[in-house]
Each structure stands twice: as C-alpha cells, then as structure tokens.
Protein backbone atom coordinates (compact mmCIF):
# COMPACT_ATOMS: atom_id res chain seq x y z
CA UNK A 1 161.82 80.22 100.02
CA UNK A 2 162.70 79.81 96.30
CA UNK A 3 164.98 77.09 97.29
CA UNK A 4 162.30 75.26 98.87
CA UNK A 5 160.03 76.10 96.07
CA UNK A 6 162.57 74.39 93.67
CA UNK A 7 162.92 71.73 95.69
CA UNK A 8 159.17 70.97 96.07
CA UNK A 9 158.84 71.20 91.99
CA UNK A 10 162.01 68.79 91.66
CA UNK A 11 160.16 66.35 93.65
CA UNK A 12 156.81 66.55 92.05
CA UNK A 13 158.28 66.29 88.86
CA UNK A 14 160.43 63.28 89.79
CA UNK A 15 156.75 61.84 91.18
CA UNK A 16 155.40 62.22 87.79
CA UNK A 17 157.97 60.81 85.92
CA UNK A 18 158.04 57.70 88.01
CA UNK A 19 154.57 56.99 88.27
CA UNK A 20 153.25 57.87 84.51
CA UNK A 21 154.02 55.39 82.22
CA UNK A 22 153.33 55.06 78.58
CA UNK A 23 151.57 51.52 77.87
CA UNK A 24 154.17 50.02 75.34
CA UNK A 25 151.22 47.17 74.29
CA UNK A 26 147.76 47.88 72.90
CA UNK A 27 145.81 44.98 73.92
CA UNK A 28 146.01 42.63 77.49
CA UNK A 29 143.79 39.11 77.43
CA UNK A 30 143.67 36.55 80.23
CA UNK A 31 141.92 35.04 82.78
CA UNK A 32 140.53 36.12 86.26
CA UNK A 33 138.83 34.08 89.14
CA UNK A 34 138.17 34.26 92.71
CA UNK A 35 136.22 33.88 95.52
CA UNK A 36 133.39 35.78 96.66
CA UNK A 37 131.75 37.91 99.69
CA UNK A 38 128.25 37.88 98.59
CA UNK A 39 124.96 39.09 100.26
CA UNK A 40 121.80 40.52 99.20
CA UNK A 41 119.83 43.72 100.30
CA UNK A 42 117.00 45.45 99.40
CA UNK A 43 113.95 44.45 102.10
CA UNK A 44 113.37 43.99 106.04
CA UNK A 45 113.64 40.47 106.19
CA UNK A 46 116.57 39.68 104.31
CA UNK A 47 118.26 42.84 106.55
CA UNK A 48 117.39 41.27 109.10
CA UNK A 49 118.09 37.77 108.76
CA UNK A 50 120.05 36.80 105.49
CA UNK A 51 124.03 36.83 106.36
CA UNK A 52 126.75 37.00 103.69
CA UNK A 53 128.46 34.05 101.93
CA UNK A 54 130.84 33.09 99.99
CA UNK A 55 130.34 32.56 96.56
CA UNK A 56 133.31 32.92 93.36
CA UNK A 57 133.75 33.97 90.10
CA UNK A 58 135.85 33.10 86.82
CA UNK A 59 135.98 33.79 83.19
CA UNK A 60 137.97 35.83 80.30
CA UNK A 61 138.73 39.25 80.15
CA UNK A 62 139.87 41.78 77.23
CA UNK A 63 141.92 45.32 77.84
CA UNK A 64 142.61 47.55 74.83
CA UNK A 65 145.51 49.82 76.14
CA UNK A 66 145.60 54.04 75.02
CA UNK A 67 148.88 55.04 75.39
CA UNK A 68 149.49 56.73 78.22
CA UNK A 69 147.58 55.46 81.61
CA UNK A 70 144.02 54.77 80.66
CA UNK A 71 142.65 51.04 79.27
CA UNK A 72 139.45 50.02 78.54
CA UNK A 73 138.63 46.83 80.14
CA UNK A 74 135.94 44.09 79.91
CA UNK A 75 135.05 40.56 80.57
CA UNK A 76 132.49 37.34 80.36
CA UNK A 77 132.55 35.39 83.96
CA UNK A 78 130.32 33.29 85.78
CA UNK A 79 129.63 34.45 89.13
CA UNK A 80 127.91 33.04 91.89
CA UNK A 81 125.89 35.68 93.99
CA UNK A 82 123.31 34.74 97.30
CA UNK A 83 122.97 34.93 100.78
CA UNK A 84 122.81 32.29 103.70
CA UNK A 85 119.68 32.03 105.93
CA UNK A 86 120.28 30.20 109.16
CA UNK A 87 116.83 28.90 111.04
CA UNK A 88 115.56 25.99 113.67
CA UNK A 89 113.06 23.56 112.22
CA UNK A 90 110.80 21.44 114.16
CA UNK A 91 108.61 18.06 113.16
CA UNK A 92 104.24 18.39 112.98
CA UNK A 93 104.26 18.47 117.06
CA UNK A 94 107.05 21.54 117.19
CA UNK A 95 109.41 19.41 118.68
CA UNK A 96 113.29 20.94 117.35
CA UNK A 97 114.97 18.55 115.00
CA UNK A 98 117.76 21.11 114.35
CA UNK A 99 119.61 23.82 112.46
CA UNK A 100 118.66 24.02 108.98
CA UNK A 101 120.80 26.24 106.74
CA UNK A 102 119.41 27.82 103.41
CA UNK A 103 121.62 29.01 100.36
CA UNK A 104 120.32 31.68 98.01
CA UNK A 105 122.38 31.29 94.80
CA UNK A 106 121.89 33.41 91.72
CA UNK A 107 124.25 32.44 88.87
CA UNK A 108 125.12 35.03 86.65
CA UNK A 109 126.97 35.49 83.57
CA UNK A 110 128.60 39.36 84.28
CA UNK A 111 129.75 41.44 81.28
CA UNK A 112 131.88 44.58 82.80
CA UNK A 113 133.00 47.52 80.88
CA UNK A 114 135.50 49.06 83.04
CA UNK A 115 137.77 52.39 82.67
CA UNK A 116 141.15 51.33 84.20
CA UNK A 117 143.98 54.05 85.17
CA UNK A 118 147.59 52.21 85.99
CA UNK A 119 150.55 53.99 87.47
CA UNK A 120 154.21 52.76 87.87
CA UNK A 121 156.23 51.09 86.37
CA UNK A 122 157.74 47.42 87.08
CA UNK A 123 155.00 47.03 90.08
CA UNK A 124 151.80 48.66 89.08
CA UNK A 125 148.94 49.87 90.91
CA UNK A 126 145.43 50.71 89.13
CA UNK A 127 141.81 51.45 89.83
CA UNK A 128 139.09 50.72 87.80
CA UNK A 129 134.92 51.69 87.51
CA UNK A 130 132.01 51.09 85.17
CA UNK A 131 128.76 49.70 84.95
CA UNK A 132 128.43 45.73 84.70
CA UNK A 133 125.31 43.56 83.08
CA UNK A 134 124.45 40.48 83.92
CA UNK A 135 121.95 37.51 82.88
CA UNK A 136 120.89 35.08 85.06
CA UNK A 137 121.30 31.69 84.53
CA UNK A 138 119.69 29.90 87.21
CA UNK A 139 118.55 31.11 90.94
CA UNK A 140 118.15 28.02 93.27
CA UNK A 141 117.21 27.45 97.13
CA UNK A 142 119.89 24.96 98.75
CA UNK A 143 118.67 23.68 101.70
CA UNK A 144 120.53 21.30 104.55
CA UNK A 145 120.52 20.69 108.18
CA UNK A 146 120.61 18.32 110.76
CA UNK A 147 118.34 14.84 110.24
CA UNK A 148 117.14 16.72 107.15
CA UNK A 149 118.71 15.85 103.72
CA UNK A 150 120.11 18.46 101.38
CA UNK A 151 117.62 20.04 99.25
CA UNK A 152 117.39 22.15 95.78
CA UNK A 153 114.28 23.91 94.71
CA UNK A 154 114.71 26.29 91.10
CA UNK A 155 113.66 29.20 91.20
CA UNK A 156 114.28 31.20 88.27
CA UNK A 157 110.89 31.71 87.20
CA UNK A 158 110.33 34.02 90.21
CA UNK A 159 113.18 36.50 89.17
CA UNK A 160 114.57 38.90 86.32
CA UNK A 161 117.18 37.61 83.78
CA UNK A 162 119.04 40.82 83.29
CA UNK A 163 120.66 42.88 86.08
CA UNK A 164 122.97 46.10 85.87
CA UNK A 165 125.00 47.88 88.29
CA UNK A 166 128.62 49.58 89.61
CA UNK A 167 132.03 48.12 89.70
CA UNK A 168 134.88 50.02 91.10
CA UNK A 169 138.19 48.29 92.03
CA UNK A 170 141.96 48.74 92.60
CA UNK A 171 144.63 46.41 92.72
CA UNK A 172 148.26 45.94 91.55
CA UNK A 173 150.00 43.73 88.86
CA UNK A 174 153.70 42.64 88.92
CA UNK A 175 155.28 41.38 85.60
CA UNK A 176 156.86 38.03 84.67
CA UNK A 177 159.16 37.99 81.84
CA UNK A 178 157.88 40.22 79.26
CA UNK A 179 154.51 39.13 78.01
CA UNK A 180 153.18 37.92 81.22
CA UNK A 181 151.37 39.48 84.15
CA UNK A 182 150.04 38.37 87.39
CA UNK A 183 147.07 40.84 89.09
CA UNK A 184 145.17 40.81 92.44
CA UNK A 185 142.65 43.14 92.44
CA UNK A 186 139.54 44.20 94.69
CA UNK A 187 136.45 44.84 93.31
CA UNK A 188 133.10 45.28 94.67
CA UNK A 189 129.93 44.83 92.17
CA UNK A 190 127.34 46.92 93.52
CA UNK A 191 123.35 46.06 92.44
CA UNK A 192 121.38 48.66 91.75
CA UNK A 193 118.39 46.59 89.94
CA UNK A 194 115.89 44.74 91.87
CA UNK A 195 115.94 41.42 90.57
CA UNK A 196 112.50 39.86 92.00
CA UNK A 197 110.40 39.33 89.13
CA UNK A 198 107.43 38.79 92.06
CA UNK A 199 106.36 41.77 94.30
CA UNK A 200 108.40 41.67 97.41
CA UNK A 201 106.71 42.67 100.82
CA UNK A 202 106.16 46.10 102.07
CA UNK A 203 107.30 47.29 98.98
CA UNK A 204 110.77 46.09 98.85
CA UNK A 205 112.99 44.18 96.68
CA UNK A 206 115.68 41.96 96.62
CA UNK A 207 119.24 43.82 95.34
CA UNK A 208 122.89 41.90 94.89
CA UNK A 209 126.10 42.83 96.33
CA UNK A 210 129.56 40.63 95.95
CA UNK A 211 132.98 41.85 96.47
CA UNK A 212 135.26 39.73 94.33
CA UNK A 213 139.16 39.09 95.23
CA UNK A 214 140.44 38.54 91.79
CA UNK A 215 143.56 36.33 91.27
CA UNK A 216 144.25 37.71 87.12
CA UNK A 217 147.00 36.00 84.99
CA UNK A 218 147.75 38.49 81.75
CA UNK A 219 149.47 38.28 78.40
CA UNK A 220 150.36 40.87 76.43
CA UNK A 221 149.47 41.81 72.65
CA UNK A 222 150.14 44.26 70.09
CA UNK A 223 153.00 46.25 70.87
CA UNK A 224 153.48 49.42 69.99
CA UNK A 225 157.05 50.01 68.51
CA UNK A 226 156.83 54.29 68.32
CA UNK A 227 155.43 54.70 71.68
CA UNK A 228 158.43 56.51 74.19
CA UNK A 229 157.68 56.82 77.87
C-alpha cells in the first residue's frame, strides 16, 4: 500500500510539473478572426421560426501575462450576429412566387475582458470566461428570394446600442519560433440583454447568441528575465 501510495504521489507530482508553467512574457498582442454560428432567442416566434447562421468576427486583442498560469485578456472586434428566416411569398392574388429568405444582422463592436488559465508547455491548452460589451453599429433586414430582388431595410432605430453578456472558451496554442503563436479557440458569447429597444410580443424579447471559432496569430512582449519555471 505505501508503495502504491508513493507511486500515485510520483505521478501527480510529475502531472504538475508538466502541466504548470511559469509565463516567461508579460504581455501577448495579435489578431483573431473567424466565422460564426449565430442565432437569436428570447420570444415564440423567433423559437419557432428563426434558424441559425453564419456570421464572423475579427479584430485586435491584448493579454497581460501574471506569472504563473493566469492572463488577463481583452479585445476590440467586429462581429456579425443574426438569424435567418426562411418563408413563401405570394403576388396580390396569393398566387406563390417563391422562397424568400430574410437575414437578421446586428453588427457589433465586442469588447471582452476575459480571465484565461493555460497549462503545458510547448502545446498549450487554456480556457477562458468573462463578461463582454458590445455597441451596435448597425442592425439591418436582408431580404432575397426567387423573382424578388435583394433587399436592405435599417433598422437600428428599433434596437439598443449597448449589449452585455458571458464568454467562456477553451482552445490550444502551438508556438512558432519564439515570439510567435498560432491559437484556435472555441468560444461561445452568450446574451443576456434584450436588445429590442420596441416592446416585443407577449412579453418577450429578442437575446443574441454566436459561438465563434477563432483562428488567433500571437506575438510576444515583455519578457521577464527572473521568472524560473
């Protein structure tokens, strides 16, 4: 049994030492993009009949890095949120002229502030959580379909220009040379504001969602020279 015991504690410790890491820089900058799996939520209809899309995002980001596993990470972007709504139209006698296809787009400038915990070494993994803000921009109707010609209507008047909500993602990052990183990361954006500036019926409201699949290209700053892992 104490052999065993021993054993078990060797490993753990081994564990430990291979995935705790001391962060030799103090601050990461670079960019991020991707695209997006965006719907919205928040009221029967849209439930009911507004599907997910694909939207993307891209901008800047900063990470100031404590020494052991914890950074502090945020970013400016532009991202594209919405929904699709798919419906037959018909001309003034109801005879069906086709398929028309609506676009909900809210664009968004997203500000982050994300705790980030890494572990490894060469390869590293991490997750990451925090609130995010964001402004709107402009929200627009797009509108197309069959015998019908493409449409845009604004409609930013009719909604909120700040938002808030939760972020949580995990992803890994593999090094190239010394001061460069490449990332992929996960991350889901969660809305927890309702954004309609207009009552919604029944009571409801209109709420964001977008899970991003960031493509992040890093270079590092400040390093620390008294730091030992």
């Amino acid at each position: 049994m104490t052999n065993i015991k021993s054993l078990f504690l060797g490993l753990l410790f081994l564990t430990i030492r291979e995935t705790t890491f001391g962060q030799t820089n103090k601050f990461d900058i670079g960019v991020e993009g991707s695209p997006t799996l965006t719907f919205l939520r928040g009221n029967a209809f849209i439930d009911k009949y507004h599907k997910p899309t694909m939207g993307f995002t891209g901008g800047l980001f900063f990470q100031y890095n404590f020494k052991k596993i914890i950074s502090l990470r945020t970013n400016i972007a532009f991202e594209r949120k919405g929904s699709v709504l798919t419906s037959q139209t018909t001309d003034i006698n109801g005879n069906p002229l086709g398929e028309i296809t609506t676009n909900t787009n809210f664009d968004y400038l997203t500000f982050p502030i994300l705790v980030r915990a890494t572990f490894g070494k060469k390869i590293q993994y991490f997750v990451n959580a925090g609130p995010y803000f964001g402004y709107l921009i402009k929200q627009t109707f797009v509108s197309k379909g069959d015998n019908i010609p493409t449409t845009t209507s604004d409609n930013t008047s009719l909604d909120k220009r700040f938002e808030t909500g939760i972020s949580t993602g995990l992803g890994l990052s593999v090094p190239i040379k010394t001061k460069f990183v490449f990332s992929f990361e996960v991350r889901n954006n969660l809305g927890l504001y309702n954004v309609s500036a207009v009552p919604v019926a029944n009571n409801g409201t209109i709420k964001t969602n977008s899970t991003n699949f960031l493509l992040g290209f890093t270079y590092k700053l400040g390093q620390r020279t008294s730091d030992t892992k």
